[in-house]
PDB file of N, CA and C in Angstrom:
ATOM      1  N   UNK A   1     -31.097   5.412 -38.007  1.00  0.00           N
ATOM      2  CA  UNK A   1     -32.054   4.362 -37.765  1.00  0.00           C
ATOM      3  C   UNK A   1     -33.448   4.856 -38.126  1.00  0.00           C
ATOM      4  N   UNK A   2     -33.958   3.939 -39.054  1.00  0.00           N
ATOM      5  CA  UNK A   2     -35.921   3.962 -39.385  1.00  0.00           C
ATOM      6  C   UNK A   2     -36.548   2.997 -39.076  1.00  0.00           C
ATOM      7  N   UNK A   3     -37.941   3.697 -38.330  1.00  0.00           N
ATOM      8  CA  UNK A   3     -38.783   2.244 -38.355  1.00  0.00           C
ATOM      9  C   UNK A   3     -39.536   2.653 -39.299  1.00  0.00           C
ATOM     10  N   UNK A   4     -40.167   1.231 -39.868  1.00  0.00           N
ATOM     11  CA  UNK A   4     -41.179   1.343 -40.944  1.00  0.00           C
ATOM     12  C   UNK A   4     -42.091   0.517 -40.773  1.00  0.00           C
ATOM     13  N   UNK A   5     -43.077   1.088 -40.945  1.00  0.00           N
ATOM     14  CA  UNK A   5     -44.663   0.208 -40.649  1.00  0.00           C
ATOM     15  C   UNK A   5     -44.996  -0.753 -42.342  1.00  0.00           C
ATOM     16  N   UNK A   6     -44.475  -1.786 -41.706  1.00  0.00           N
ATOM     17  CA  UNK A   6     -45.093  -2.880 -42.964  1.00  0.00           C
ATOM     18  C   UNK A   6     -46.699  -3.028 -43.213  1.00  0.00           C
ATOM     19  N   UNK A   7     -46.988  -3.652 -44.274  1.00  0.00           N
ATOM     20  CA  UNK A   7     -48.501  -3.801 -44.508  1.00  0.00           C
ATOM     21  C   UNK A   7     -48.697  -4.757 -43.890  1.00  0.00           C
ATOM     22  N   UNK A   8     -49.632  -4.791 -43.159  1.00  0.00           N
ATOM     23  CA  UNK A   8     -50.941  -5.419 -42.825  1.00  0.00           C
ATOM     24  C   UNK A   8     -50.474  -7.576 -43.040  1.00  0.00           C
ATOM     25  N   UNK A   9     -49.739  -8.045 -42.273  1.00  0.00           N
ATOM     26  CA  UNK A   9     -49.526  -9.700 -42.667  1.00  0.00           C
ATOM     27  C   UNK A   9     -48.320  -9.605 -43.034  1.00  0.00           C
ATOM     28  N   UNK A  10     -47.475  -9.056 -43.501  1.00  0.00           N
ATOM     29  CA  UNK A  10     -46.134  -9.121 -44.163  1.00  0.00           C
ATOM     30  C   UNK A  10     -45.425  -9.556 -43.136  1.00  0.00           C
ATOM     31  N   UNK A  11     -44.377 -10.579 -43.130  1.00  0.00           N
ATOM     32  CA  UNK A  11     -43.198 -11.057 -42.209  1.00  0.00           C
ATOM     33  C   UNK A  11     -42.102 -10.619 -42.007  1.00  0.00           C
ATOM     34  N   UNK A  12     -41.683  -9.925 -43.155  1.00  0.00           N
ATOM     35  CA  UNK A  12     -40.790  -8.844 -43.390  1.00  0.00           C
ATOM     36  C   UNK A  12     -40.607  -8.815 -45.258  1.00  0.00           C
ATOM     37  N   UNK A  13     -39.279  -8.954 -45.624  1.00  0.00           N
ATOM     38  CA  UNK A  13     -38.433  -8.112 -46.757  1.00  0.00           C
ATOM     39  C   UNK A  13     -37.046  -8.846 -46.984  1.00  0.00           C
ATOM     40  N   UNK A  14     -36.340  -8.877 -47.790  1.00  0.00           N
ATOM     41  CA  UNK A  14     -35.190  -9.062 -48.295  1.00  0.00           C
ATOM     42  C   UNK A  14     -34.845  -8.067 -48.662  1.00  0.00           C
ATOM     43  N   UNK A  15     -33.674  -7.552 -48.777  1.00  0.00           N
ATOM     44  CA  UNK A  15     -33.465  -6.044 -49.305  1.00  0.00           C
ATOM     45  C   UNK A  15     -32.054  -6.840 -50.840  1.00  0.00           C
ATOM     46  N   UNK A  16     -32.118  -6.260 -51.673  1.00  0.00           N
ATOM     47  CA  UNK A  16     -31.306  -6.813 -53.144  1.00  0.00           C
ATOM     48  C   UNK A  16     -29.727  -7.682 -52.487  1.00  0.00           C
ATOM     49  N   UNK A  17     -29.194  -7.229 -51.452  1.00  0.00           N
ATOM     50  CA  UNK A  17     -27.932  -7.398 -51.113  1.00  0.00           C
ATOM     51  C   UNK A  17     -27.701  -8.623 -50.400  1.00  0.00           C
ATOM     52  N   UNK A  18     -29.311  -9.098 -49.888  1.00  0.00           N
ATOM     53  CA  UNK A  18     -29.697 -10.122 -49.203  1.00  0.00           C
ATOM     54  C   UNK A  18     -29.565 -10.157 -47.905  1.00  0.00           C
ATOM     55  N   UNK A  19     -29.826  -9.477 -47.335  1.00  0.00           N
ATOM     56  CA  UNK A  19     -29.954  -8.614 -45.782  1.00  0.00           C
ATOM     57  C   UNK A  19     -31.810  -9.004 -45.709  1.00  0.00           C
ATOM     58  N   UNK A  20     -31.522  -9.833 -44.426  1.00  0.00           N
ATOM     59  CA  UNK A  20     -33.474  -9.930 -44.559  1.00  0.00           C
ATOM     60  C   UNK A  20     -33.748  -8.869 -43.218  1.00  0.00           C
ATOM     61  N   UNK A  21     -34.553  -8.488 -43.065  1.00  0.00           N
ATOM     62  CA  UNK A  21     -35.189  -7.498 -42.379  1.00  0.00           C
ATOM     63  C   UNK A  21     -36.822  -8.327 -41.578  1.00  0.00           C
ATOM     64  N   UNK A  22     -36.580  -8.674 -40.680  1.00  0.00           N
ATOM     65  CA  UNK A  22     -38.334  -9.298 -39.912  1.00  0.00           C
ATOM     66  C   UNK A  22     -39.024  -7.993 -39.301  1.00  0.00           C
ATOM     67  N   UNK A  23     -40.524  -8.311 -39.879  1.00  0.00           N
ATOM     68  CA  UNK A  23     -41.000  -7.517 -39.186  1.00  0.00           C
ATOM     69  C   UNK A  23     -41.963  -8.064 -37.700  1.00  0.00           C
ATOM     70  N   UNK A  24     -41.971  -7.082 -36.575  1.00  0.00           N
ATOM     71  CA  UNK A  24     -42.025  -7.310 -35.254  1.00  0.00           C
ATOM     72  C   UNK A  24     -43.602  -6.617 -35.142  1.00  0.00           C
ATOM     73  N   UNK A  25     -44.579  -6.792 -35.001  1.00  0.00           N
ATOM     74  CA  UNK A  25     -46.718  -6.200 -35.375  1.00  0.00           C
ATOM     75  C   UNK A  25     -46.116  -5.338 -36.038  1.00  0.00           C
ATOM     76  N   UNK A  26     -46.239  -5.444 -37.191  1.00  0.00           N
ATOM     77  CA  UNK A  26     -45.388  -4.981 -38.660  1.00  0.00           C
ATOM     78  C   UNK A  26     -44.926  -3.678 -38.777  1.00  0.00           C
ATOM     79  N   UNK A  27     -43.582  -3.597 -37.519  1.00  0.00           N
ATOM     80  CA  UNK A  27     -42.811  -2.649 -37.585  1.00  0.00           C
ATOM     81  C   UNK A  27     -41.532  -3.118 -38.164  1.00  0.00           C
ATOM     82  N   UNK A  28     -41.104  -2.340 -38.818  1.00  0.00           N
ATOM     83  CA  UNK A  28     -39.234  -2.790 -39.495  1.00  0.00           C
ATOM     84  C   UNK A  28     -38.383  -1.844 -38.611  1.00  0.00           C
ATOM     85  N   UNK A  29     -37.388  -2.379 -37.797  1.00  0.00           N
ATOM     86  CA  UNK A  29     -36.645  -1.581 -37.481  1.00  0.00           C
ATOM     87  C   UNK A  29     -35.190  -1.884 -38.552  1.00  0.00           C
ATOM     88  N   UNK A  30     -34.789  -0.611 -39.361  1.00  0.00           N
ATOM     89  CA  UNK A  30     -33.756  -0.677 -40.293  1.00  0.00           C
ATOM     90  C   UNK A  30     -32.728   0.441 -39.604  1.00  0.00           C
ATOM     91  N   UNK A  31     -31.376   0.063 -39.687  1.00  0.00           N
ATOM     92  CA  UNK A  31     -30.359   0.437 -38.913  1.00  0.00           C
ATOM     93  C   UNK A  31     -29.541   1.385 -40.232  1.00  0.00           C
ATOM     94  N   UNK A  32     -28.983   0.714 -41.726  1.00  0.00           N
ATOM     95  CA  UNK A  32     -28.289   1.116 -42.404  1.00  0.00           C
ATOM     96  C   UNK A  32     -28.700   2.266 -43.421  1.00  0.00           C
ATOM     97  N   UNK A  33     -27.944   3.708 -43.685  1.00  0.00           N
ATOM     98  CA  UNK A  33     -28.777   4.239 -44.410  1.00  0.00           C
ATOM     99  C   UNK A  33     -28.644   3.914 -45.777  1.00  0.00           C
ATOM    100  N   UNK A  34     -28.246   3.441 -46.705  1.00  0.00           N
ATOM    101  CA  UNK A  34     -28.257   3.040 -47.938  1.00  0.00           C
ATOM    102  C   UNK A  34     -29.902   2.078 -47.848  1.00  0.00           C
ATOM    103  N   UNK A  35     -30.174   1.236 -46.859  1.00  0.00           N
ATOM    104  CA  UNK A  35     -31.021   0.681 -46.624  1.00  0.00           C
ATOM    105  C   UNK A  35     -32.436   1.484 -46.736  1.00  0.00           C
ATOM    106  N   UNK A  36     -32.231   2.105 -45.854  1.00  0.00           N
ATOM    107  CA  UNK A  36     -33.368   3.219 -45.970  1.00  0.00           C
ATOM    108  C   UNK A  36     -33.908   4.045 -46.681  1.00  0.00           C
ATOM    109  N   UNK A  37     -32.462   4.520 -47.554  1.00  0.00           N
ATOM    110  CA  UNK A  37     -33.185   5.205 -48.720  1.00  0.00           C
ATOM    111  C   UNK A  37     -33.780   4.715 -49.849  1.00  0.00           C
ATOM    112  N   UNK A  38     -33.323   2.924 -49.559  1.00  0.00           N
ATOM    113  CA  UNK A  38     -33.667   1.801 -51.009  1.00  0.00           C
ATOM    114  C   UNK A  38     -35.190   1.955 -50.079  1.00  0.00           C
ATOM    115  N   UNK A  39     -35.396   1.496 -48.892  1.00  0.00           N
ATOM    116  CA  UNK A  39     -37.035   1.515 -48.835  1.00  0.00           C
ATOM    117  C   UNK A  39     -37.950   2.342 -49.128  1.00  0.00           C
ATOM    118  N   UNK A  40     -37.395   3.552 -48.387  1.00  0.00           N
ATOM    119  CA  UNK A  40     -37.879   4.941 -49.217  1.00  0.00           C
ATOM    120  C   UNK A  40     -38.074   5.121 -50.386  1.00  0.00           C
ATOM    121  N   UNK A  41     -37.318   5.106 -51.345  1.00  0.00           N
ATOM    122  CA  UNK A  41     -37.663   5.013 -52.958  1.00  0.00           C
ATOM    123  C   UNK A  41     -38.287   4.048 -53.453  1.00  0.00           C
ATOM    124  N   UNK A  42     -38.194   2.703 -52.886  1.00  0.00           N
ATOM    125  CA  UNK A  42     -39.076   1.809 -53.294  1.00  0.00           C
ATOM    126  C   UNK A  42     -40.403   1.643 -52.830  1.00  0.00           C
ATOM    127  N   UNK A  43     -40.675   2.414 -51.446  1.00  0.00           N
ATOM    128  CA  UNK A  43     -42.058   2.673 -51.055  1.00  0.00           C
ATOM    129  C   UNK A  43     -42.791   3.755 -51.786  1.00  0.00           C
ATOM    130  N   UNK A  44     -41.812   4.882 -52.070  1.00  0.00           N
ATOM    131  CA  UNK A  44     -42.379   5.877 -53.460  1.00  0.00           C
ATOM    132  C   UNK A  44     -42.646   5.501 -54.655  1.00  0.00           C
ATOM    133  N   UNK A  45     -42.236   4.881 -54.944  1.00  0.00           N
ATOM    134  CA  UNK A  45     -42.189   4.034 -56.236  1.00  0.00           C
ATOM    135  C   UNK A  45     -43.736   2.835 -56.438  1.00  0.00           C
ATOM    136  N   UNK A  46     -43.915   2.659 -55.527  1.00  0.00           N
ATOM    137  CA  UNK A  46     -45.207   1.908 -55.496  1.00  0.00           C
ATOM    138  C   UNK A  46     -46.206   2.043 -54.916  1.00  0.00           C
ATOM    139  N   UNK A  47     -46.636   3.448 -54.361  1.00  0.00           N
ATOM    140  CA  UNK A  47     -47.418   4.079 -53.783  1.00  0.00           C
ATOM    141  C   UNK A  47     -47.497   3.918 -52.302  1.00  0.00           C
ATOM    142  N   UNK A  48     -46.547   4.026 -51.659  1.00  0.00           N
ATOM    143  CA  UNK A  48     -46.432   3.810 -50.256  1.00  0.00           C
ATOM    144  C   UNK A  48     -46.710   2.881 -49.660  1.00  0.00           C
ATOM    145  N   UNK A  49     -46.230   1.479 -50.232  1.00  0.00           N
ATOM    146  CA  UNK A  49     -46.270   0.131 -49.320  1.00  0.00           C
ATOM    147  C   UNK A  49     -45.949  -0.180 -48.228  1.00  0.00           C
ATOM    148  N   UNK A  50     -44.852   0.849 -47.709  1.00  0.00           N
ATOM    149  CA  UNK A  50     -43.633   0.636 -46.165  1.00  0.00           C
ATOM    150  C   UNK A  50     -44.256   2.266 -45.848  1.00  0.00           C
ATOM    151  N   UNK A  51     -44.643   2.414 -44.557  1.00  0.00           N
ATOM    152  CA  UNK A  51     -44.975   3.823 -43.866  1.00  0.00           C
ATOM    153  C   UNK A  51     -43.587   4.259 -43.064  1.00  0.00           C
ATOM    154  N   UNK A  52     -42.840   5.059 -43.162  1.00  0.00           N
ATOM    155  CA  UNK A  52     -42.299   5.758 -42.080  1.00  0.00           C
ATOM    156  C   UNK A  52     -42.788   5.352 -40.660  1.00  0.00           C
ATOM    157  N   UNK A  53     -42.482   5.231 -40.038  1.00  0.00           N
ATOM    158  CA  UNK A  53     -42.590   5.451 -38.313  1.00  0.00           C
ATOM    159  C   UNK A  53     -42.689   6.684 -37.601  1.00  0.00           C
ATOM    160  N   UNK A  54     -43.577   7.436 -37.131  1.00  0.00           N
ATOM    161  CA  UNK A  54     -43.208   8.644 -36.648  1.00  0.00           C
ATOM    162  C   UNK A  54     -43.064   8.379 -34.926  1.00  0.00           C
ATOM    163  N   UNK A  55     -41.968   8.826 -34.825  1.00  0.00           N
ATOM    164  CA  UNK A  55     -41.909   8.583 -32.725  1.00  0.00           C
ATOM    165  C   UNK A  55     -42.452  10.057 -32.439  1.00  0.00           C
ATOM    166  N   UNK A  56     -43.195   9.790 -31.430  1.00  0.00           N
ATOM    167  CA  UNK A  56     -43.142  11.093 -30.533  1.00  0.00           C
ATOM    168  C   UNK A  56     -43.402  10.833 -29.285  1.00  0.00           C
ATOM    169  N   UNK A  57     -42.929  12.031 -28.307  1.00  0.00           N
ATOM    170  CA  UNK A  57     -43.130  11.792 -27.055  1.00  0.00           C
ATOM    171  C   UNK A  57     -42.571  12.892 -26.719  1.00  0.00           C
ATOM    172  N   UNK A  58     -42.706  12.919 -25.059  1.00  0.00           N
ATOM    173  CA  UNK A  58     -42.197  14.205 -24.522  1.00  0.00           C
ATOM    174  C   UNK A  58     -40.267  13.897 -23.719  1.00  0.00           C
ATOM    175  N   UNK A  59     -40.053  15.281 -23.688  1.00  0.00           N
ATOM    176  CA  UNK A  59     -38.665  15.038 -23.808  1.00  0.00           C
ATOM    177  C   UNK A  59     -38.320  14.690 -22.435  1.00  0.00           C
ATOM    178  N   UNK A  60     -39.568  15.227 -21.391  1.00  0.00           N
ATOM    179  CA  UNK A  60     -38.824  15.765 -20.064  1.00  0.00           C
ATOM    180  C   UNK A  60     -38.253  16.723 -19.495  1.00  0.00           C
ATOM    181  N   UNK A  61     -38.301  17.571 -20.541  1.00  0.00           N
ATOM    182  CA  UNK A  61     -37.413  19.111 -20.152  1.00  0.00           C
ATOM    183  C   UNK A  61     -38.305  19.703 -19.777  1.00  0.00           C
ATOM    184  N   UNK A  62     -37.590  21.121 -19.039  1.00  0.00           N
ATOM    185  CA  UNK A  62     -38.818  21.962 -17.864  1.00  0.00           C
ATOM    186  C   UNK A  62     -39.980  22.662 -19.467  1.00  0.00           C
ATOM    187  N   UNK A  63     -40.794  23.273 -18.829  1.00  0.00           N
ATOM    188  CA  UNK A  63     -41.731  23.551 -19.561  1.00  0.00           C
ATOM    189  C   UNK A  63     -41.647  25.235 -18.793  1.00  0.00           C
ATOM    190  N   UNK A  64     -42.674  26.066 -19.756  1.00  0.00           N
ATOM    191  CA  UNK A  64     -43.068  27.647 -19.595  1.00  0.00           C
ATOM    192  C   UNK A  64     -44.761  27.535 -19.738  1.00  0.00           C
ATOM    193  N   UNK A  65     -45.583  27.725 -18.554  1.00  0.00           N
ATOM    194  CA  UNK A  65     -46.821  27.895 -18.280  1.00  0.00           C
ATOM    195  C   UNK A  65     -47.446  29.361 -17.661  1.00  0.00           C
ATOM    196  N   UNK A  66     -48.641  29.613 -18.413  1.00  0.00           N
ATOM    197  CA  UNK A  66     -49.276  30.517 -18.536  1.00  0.00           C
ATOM    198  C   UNK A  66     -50.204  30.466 -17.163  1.00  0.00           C
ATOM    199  N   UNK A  67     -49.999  30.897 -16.121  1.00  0.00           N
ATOM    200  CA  UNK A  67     -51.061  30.826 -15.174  1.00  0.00           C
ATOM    201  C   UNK A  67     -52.433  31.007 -15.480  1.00  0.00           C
ATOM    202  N   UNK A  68     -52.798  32.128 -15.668  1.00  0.00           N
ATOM    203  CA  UNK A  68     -53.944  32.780 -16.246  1.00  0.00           C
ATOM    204  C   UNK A  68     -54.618  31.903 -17.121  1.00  0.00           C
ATOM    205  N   UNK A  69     -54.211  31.369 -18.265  1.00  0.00           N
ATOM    206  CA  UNK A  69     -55.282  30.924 -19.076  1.00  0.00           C
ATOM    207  C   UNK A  69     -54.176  29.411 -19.315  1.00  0.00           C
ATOM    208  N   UNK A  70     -53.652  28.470 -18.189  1.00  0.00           N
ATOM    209  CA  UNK A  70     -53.152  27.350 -18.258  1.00  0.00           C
ATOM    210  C   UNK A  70     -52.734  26.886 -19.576  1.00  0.00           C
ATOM    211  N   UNK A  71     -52.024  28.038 -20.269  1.00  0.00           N
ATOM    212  CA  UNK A  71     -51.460  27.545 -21.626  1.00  0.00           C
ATOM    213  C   UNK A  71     -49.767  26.815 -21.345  1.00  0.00           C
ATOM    214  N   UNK A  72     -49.427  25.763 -22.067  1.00  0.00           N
ATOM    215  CA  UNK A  72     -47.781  25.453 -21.728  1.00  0.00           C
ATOM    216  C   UNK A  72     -47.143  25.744 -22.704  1.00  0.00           C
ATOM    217  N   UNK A  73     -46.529  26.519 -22.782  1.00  0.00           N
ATOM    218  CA  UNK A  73     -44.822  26.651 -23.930  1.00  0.00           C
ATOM    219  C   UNK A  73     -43.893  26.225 -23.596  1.00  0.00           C
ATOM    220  N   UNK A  74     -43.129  26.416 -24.704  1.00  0.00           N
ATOM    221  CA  UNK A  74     -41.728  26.596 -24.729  1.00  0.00           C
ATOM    222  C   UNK A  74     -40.974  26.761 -23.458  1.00  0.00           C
ATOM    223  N   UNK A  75     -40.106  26.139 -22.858  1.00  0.00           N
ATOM    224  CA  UNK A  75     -39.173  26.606 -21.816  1.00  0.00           C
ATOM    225  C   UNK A  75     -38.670  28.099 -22.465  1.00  0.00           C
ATOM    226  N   UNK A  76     -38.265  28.279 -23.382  1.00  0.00           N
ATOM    227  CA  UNK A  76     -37.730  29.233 -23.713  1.00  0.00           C
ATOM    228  C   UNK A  76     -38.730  30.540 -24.213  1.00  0.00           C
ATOM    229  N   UNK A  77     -39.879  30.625 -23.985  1.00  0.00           N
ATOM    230  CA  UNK A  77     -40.772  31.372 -24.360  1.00  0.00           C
ATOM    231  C   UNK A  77     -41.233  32.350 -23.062  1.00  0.00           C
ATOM    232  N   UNK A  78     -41.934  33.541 -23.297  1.00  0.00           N
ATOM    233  CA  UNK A  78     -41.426  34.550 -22.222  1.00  0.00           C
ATOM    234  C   UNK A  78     -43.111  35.120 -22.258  1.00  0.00           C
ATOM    235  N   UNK A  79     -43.695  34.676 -22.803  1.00  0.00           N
ATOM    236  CA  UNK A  79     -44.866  35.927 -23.504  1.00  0.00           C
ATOM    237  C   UNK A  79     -46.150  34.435 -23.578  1.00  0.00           C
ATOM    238  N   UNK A  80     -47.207  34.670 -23.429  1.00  0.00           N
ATOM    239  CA  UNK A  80     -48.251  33.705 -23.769  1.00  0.00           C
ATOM    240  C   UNK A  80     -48.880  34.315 -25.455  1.00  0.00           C
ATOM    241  N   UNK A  81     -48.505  33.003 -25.868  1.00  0.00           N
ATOM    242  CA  UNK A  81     -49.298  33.735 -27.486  1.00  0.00           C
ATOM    243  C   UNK A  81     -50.549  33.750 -27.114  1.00  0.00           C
ATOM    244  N   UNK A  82     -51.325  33.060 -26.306  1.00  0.00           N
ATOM    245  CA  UNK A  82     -52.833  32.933 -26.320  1.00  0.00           C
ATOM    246  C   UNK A  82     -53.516  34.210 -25.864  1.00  0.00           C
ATOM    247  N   UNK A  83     -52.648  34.291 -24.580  1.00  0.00           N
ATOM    248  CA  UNK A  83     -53.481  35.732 -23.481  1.00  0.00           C
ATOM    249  C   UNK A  83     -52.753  37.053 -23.259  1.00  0.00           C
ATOM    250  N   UNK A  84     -51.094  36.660 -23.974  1.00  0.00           N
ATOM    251  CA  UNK A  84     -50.283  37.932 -23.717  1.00  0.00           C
ATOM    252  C   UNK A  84     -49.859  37.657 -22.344  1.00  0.00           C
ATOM    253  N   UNK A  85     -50.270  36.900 -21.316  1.00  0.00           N
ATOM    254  CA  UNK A  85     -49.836  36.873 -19.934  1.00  0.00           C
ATOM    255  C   UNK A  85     -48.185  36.351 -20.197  1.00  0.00           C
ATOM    256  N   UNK A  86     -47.470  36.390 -18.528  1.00  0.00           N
ATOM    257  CA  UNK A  86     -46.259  35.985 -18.227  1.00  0.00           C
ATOM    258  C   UNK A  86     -46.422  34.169 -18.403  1.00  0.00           C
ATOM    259  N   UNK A  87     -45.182  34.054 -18.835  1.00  0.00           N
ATOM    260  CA  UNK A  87     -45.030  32.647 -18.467  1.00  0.00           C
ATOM    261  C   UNK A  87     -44.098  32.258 -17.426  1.00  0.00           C
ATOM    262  N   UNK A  88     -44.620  31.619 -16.500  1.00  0.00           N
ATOM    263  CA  UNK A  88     -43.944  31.359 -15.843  1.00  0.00           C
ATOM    264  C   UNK A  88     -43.386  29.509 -15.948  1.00  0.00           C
ATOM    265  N   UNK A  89     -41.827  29.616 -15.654  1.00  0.00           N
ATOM    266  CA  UNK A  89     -41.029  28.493 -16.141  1.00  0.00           C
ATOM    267  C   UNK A  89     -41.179  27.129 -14.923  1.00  0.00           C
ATOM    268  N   UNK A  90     -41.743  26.261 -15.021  1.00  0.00           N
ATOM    269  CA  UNK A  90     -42.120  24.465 -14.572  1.00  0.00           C
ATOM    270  C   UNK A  90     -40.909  23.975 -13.979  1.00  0.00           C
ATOM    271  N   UNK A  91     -40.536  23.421 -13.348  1.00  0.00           N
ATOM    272  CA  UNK A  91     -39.685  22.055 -13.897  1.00  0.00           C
ATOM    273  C   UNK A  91     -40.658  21.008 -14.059  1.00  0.00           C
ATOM    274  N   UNK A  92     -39.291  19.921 -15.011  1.00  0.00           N
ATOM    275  CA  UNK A  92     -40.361  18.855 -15.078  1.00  0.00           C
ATOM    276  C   UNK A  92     -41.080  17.988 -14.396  1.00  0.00           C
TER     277      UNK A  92
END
C-alpha cells in the first residue's frame, strides 16, 4: 500500500486498466503494486506530479535515555553517542 499526495485541485486519476482512484485533501490511497509502480514511473516521467506519502510516527516501544545530558536512543543502545554516559532503558 502507497499514499500519494496529488497536486493541488486534482479529484483523482484513472489508471490505463480503468481503475479510478479519488483523491481524499489530495491524498491517493493506492492498494495494488503494479499500480504503484505505473504511478511511480509516471510521476518520474513528468517531473513529479504524484508525491510519495511519507508516514512517520513513533512506534511505542521502550526507549534508552541518557540521564546526564537527556539524550534518547535506541532501546537497544548501551553507550550515549553525545556524552559517552550510560543509558539507561524507559518504558514506554
Amino acid at each position: 500500500m502507497a499514499d500519494f499526495i496529488a497536486p493541488k485541485g486534482a479529484t483523482g486519476f484513472r489508471m490505463e486498466d480503468g481503475t479510478r482512484y479519488d483523491s481524499s485533501n489530495c491524498r491517493v490511497n493506492v492498494e495494488r503494486p503494479d499500480h504503484i509502480k505505473a504511478i511511480r514511473r509516471a510521476s518520474a516521467n513528468s517531473g513529479g506530479i504524484f508525491v510519495e506519502a511519507v508516514v512517520t510516527g513513533t512506534t511505542g516501544g521502550p526507549s534508552a535515555v541518557c540521564e546526564p545530558c537527556n539524550w534518547v536512543g535506541y532501546a537497544f543502545s548501551t553507550a550515549c553517542p553525545r556524552c559517552g554516559g550510560p543509558l539507561t532503558r524507559k518504558a514506554a
